[in-house]
PDB file of N, CA and C in Angstrom:
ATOM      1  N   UNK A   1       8.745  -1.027   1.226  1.00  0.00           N
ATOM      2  CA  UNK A   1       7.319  -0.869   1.096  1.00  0.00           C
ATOM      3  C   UNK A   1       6.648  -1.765   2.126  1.00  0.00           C
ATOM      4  N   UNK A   2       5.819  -1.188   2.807  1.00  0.00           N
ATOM      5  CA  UNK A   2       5.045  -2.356   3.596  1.00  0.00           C
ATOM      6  C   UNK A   2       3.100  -2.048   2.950  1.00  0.00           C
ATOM      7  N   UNK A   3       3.053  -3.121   3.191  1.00  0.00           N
ATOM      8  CA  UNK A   3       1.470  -3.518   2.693  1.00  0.00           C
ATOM      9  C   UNK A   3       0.304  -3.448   4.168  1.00  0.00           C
ATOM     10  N   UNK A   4      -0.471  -3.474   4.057  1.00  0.00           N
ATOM     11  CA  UNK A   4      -1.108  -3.136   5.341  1.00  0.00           C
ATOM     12  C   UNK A   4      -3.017  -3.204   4.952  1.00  0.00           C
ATOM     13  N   UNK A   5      -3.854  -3.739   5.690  1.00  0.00           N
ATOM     14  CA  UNK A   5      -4.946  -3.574   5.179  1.00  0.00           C
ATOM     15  C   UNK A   5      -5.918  -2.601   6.553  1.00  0.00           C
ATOM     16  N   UNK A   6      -6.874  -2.038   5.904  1.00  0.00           N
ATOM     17  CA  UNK A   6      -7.397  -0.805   6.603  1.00  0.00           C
ATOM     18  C   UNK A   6      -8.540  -1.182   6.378  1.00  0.00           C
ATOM     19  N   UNK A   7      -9.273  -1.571   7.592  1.00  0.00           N
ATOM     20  CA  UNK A   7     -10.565  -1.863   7.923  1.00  0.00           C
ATOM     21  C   UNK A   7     -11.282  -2.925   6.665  1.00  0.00           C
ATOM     22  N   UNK A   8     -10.497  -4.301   6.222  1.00  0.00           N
ATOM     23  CA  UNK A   8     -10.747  -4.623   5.094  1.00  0.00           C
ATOM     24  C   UNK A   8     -10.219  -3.955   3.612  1.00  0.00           C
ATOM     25  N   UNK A   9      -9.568  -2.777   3.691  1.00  0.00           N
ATOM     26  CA  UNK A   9      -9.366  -2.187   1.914  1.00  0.00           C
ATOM     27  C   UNK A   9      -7.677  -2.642   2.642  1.00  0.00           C
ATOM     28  N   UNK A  10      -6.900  -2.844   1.169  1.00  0.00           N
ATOM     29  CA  UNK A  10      -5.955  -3.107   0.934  1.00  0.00           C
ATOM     30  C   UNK A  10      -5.242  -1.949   0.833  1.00  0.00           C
ATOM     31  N   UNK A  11      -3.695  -1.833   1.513  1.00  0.00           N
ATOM     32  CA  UNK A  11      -3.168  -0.606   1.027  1.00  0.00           C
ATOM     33  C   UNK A  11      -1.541  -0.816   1.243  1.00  0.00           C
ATOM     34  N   UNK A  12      -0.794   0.192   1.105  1.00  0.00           N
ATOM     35  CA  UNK A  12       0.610   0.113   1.229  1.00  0.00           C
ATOM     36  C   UNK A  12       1.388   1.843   1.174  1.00  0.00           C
ATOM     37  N   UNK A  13       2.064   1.398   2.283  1.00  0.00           N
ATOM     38  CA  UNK A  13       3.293   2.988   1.967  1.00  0.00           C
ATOM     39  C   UNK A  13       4.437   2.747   1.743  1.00  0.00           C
ATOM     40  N   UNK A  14       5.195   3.651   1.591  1.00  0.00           N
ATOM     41  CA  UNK A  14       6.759   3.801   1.595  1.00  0.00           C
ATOM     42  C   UNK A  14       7.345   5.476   0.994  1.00  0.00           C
ATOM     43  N   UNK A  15       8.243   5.372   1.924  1.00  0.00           N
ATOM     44  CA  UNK A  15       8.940   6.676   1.572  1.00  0.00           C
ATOM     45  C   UNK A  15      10.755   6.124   0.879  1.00  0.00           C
ATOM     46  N   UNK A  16      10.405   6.872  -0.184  1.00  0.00           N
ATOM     47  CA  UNK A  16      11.827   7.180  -1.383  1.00  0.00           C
ATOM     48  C   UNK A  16      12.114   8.739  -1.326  1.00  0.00           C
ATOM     49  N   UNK A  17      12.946   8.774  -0.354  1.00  0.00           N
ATOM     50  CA  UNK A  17      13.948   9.882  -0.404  1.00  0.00           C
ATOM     51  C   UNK A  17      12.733  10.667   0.000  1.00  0.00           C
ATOM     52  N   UNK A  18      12.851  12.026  -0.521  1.00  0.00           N
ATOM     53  CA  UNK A  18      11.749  13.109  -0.068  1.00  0.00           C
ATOM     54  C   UNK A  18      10.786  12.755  -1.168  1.00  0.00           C
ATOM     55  N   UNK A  19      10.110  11.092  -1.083  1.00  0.00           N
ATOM     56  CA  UNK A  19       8.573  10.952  -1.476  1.00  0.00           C
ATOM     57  C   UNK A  19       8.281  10.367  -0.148  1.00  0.00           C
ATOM     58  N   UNK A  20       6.991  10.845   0.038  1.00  0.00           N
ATOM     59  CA  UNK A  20       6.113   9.791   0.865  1.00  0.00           C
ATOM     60  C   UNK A  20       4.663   9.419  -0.049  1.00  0.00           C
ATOM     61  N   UNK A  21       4.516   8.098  -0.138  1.00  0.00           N
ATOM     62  CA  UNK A  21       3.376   7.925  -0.362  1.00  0.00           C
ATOM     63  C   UNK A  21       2.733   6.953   0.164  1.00  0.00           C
ATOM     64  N   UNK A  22       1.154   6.963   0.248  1.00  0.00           N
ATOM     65  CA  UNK A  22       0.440   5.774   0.845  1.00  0.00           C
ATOM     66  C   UNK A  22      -0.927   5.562  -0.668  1.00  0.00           C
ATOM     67  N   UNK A  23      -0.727   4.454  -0.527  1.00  0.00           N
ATOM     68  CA  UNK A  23      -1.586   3.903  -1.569  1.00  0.00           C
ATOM     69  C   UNK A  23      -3.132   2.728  -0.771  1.00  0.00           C
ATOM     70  N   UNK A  24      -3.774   2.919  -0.838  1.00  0.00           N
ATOM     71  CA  UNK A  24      -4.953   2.493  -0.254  1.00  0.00           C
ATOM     72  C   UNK A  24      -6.490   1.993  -1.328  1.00  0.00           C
ATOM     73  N   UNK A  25      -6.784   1.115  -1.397  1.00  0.00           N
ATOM     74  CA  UNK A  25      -7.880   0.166  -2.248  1.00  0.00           C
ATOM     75  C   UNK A  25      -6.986  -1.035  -3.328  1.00  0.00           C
ATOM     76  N   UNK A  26      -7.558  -0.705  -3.732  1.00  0.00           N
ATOM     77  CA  UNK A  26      -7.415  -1.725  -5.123  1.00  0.00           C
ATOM     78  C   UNK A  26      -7.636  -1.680  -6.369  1.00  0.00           C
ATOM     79  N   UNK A  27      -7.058  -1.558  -7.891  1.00  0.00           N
ATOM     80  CA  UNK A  27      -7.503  -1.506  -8.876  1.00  0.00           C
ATOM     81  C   UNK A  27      -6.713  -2.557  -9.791  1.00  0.00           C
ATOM     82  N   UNK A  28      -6.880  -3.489 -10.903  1.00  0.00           N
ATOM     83  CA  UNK A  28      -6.812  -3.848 -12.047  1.00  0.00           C
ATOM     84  C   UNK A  28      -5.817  -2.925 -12.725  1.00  0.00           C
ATOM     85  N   UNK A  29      -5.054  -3.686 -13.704  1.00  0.00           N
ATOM     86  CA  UNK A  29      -4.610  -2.218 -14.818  1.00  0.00           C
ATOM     87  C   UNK A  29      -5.592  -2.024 -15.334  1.00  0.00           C
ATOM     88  N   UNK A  30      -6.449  -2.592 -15.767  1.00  0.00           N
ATOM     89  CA  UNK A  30      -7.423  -2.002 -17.217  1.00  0.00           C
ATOM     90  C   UNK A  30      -8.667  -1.893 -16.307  1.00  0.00           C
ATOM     91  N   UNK A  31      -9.102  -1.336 -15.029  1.00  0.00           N
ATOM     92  CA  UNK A  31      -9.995  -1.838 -14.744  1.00  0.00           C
ATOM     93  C   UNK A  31     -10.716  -0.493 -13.978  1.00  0.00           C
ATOM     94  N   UNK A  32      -9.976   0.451 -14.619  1.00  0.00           N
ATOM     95  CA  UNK A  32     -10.336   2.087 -14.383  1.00  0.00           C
ATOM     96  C   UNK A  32     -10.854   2.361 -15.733  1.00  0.00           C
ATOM     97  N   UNK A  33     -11.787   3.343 -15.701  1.00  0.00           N
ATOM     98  CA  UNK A  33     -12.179   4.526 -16.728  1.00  0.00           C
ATOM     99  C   UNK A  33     -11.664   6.216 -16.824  1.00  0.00           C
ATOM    100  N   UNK A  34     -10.772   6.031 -15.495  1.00  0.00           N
ATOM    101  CA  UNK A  34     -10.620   7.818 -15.213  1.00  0.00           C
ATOM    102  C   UNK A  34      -9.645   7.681 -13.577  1.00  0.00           C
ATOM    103  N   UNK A  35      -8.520   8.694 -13.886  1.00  0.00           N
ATOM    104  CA  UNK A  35      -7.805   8.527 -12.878  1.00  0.00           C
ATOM    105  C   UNK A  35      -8.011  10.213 -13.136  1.00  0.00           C
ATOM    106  N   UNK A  36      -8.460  10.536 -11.724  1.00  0.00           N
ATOM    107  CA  UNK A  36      -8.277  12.103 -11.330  1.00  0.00           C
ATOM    108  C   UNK A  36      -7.695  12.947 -10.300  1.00  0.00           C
ATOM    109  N   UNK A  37      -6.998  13.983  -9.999  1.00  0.00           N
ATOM    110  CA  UNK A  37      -6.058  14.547  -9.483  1.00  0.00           C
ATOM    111  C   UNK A  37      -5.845  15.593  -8.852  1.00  0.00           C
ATOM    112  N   UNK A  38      -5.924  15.446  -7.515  1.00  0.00           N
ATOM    113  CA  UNK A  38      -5.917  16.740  -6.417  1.00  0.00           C
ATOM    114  C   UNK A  38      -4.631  17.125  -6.119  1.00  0.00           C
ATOM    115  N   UNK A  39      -4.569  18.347  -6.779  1.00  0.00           N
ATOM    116  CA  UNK A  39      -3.453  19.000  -6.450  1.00  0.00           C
ATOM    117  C   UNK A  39      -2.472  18.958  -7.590  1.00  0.00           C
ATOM    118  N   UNK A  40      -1.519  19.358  -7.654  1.00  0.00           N
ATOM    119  CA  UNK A  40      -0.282  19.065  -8.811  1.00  0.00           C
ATOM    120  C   UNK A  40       1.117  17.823  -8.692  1.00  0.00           C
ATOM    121  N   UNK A  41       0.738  16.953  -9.460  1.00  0.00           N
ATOM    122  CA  UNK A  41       1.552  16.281  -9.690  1.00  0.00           C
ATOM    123  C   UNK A  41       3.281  16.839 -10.018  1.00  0.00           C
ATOM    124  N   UNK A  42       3.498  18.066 -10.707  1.00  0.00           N
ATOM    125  CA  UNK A  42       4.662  18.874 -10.640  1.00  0.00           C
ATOM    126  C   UNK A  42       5.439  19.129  -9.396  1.00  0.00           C
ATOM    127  N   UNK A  43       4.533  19.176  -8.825  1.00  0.00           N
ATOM    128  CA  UNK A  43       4.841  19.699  -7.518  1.00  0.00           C
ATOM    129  C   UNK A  43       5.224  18.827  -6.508  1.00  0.00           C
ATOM    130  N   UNK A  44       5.160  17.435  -6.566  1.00  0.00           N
ATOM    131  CA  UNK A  44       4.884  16.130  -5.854  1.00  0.00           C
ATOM    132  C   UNK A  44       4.184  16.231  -5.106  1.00  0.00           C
ATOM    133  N   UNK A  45       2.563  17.245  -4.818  1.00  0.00           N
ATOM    134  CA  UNK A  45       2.103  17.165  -3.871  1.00  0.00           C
ATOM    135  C   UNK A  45       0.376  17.093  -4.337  1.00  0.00           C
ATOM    136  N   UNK A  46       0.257  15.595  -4.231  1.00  0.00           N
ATOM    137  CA  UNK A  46      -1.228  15.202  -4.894  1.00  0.00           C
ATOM    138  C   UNK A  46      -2.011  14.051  -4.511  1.00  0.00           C
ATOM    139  N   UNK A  47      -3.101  14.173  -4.744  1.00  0.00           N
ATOM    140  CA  UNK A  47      -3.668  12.578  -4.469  1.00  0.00           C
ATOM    141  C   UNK A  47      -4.187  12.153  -6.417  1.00  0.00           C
ATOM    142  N   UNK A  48      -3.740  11.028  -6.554  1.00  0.00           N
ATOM    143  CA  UNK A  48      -4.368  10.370  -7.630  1.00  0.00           C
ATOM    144  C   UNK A  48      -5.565   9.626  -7.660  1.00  0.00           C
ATOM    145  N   UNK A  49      -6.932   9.385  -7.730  1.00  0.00           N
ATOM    146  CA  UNK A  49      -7.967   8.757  -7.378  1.00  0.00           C
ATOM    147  C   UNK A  49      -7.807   7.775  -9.003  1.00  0.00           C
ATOM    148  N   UNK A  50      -8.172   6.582  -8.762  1.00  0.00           N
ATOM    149  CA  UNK A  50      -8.821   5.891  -9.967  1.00  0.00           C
ATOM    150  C   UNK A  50      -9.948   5.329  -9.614  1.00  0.00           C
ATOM    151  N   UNK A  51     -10.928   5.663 -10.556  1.00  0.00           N
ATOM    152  CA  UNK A  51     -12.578   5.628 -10.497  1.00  0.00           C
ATOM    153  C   UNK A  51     -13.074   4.630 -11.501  1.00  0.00           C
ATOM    154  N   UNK A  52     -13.957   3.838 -11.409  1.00  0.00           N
ATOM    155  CA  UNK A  52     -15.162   2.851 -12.456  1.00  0.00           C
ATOM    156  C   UNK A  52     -16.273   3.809 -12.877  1.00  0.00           C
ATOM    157  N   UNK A  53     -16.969   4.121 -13.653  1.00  0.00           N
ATOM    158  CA  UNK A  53     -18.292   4.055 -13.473  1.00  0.00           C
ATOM    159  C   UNK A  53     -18.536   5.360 -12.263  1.00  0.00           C
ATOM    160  N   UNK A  54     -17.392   6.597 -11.965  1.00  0.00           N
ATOM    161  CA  UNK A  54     -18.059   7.313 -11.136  1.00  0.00           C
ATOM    162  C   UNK A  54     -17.615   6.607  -9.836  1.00  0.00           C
ATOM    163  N   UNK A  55     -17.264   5.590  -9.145  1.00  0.00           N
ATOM    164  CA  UNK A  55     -16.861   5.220  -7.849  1.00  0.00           C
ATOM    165  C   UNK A  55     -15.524   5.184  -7.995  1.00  0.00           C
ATOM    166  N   UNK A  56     -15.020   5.467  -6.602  1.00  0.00           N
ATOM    167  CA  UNK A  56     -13.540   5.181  -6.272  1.00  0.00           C
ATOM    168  C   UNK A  56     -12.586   4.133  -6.062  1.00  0.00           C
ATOM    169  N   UNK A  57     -11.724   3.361  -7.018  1.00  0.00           N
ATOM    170  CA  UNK A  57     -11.884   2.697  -6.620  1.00  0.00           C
ATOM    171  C   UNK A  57     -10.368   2.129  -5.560  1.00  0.00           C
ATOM    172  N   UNK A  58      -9.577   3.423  -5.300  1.00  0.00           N
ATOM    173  CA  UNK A  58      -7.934   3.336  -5.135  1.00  0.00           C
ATOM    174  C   UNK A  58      -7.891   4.911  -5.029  1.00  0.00           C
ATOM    175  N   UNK A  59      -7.026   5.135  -4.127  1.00  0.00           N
ATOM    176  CA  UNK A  59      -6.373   6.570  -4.040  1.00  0.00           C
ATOM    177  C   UNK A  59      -5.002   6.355  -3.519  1.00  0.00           C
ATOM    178  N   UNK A  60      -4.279   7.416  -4.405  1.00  0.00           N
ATOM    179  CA  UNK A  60      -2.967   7.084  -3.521  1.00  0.00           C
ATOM    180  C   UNK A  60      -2.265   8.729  -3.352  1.00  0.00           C
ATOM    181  N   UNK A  61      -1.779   9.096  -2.068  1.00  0.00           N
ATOM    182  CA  UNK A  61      -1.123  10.309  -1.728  1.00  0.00           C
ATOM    183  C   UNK A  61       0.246  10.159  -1.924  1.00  0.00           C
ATOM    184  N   UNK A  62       0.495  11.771  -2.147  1.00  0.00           N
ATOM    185  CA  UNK A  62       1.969  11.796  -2.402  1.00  0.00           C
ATOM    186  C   UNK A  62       2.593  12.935  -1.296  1.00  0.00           C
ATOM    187  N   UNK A  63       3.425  12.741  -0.677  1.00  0.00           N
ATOM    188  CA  UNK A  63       3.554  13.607   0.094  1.00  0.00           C
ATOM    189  C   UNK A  63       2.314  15.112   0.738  1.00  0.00           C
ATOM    190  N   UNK A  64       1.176  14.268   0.707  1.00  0.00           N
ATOM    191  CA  UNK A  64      -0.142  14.520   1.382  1.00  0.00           C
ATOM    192  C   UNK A  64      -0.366  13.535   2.193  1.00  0.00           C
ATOM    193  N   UNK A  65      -0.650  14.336   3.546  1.00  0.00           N
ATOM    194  CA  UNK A  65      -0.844  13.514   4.856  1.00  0.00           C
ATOM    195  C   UNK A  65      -2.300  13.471   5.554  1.00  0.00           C
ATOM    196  N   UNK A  66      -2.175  12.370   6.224  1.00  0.00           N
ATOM    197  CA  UNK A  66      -3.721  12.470   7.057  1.00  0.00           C
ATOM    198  C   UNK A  66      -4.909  12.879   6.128  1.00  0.00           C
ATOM    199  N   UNK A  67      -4.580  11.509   4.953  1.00  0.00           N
ATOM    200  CA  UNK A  67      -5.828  11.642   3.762  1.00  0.00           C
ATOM    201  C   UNK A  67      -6.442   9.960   3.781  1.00  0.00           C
ATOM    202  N   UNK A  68      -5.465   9.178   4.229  1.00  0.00           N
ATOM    203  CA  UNK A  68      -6.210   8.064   4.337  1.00  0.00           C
ATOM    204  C   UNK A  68      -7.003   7.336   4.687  1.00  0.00           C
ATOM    205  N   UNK A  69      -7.513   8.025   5.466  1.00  0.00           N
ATOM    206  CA  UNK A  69      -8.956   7.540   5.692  1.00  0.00           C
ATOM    207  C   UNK A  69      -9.722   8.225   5.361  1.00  0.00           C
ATOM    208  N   UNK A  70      -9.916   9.397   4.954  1.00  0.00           N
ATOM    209  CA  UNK A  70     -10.972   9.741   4.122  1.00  0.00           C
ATOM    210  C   UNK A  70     -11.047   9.047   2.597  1.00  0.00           C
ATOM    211  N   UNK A  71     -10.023   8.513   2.178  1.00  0.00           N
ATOM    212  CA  UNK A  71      -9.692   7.711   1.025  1.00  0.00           C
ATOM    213  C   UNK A  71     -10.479   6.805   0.993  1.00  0.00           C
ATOM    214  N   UNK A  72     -10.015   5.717   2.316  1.00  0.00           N
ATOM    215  CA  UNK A  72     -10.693   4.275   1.871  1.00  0.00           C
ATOM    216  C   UNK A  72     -12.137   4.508   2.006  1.00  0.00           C
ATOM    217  N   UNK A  73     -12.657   5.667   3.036  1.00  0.00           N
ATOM    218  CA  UNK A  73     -14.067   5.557   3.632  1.00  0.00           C
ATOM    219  C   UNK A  73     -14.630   6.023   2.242  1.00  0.00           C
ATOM    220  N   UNK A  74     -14.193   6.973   1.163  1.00  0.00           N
ATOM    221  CA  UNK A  74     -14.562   6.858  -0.122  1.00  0.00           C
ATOM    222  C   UNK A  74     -15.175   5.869  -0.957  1.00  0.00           C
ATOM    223  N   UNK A  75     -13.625   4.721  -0.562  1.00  0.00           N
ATOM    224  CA  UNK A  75     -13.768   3.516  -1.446  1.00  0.00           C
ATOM    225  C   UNK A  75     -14.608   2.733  -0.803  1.00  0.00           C
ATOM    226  N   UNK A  76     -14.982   2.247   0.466  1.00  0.00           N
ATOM    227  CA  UNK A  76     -15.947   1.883   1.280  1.00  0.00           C
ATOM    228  C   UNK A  76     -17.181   2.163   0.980  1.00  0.00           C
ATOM    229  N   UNK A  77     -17.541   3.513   0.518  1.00  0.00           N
ATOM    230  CA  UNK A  77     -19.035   3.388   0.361  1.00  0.00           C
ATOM    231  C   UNK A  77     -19.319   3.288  -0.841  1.00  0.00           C
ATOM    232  N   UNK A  78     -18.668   3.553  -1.525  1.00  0.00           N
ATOM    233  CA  UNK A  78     -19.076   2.726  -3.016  1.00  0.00           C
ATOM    234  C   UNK A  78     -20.423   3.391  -3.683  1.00  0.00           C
ATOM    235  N   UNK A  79     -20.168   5.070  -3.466  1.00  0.00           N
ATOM    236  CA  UNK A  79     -20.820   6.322  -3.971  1.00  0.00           C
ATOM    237  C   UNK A  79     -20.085   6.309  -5.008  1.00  0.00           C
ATOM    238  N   UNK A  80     -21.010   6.945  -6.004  1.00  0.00           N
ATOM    239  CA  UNK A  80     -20.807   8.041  -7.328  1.00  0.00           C
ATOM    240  C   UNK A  80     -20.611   9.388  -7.240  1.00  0.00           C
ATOM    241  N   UNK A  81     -19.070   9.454  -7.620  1.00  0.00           N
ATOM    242  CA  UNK A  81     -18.780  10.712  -6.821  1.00  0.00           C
ATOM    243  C   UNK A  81     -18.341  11.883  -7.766  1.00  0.00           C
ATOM    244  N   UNK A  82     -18.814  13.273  -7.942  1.00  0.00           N
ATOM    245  CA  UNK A  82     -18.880  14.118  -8.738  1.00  0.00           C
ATOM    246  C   UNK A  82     -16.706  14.146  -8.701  1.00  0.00           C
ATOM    247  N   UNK A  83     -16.760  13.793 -10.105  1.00  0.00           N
ATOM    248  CA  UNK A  83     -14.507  13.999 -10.627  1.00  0.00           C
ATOM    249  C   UNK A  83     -14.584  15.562 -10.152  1.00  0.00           C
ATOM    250  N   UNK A  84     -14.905  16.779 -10.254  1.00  0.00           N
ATOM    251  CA  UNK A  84     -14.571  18.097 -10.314  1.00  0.00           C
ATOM    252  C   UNK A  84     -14.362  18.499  -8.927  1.00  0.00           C
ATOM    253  N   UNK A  85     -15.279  17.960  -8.102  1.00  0.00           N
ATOM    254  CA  UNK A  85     -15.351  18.460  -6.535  1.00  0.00           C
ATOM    255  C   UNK A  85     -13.984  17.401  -5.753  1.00  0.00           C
ATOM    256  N   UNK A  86     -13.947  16.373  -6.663  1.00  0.00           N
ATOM    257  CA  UNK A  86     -12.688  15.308  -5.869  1.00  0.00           C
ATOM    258  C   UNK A  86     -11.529  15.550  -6.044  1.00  0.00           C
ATOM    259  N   UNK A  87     -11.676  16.497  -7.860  1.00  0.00           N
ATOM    260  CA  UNK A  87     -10.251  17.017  -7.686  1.00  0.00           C
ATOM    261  C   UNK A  87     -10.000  18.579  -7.426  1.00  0.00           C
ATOM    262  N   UNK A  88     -10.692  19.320  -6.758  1.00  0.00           N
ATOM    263  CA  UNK A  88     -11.004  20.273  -5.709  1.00  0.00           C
ATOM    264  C   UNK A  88     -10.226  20.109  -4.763  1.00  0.00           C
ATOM    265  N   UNK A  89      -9.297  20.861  -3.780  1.00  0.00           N
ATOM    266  CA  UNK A  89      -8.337  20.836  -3.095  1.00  0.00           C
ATOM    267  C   UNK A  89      -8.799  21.995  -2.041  1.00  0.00           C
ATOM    268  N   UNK A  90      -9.950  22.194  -2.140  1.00  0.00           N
ATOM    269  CA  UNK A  90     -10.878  23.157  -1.735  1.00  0.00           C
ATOM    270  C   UNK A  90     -11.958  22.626  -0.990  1.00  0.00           C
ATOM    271  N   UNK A  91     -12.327  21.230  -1.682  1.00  0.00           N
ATOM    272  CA  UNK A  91     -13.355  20.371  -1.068  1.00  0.00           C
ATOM    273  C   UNK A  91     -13.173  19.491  -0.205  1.00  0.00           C
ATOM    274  N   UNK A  92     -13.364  19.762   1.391  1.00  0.00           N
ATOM    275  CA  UNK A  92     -12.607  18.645   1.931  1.00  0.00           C
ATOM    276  C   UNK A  92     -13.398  17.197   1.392  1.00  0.00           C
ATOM    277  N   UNK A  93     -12.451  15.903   1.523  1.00  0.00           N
ATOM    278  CA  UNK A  93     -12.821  14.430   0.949  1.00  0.00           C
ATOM    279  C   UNK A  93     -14.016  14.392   1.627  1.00  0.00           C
ATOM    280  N   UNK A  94     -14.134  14.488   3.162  1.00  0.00           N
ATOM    281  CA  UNK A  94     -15.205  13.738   3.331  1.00  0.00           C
ATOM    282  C   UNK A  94     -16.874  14.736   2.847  1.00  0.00           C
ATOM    283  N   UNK A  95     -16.560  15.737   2.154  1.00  0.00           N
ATOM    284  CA  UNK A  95     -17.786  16.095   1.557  1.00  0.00           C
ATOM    285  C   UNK A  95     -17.866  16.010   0.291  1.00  0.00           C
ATOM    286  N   UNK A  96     -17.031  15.672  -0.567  1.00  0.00           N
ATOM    287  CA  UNK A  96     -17.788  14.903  -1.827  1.00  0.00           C
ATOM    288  C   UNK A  96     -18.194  14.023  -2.219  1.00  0.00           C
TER     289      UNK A  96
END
């Protein structure tokens, strides 16, 4: 695993066998209200968002590429962001 920080947000990847994932922000255990989900987790092919209050506050991809920076720039602006359109796989990130 390597750790890595992105323009100030904290993040980390690593690939296990045929996973890749990159994990990007920061959250608490208890410090979410709602973790929501683009794409199917069955499938290993998803992003997990965990949200406060409607903001983002951590996303992490799973064998989904060239999402991380629309991720942190999420967690960066520190919008209230509609759960239905984020977990939309239809909606590109940087318009919800």
């Amino acid at each position: 695993m390597f750790r890595l920080r992105l323009r100030g947000v904290p993040g980390s990847w690593t690939d296990q066998y045929d996973l890749g994932m990159e994990y990007v922000g920061y959250v608490e255990p208890d410090g979410y209200d709602r973790v929501v989900f683009r794409g199917d987790p069955a499938t290993r092919e998803f992003i997990a968002f965990w949200l406060s209050g409607g903001w983002v506050l951590a996303g992490m991809n799973v064998n989904v590429w060239d999402v991380t920076d629309p991720i942190r720039e999420l967690i960066v602006s520190k919008r209230v962001v509609d759960a239905d359109r984020l977990a939309d796989p239809n909606v590109p990130l940087g318009e919800v």
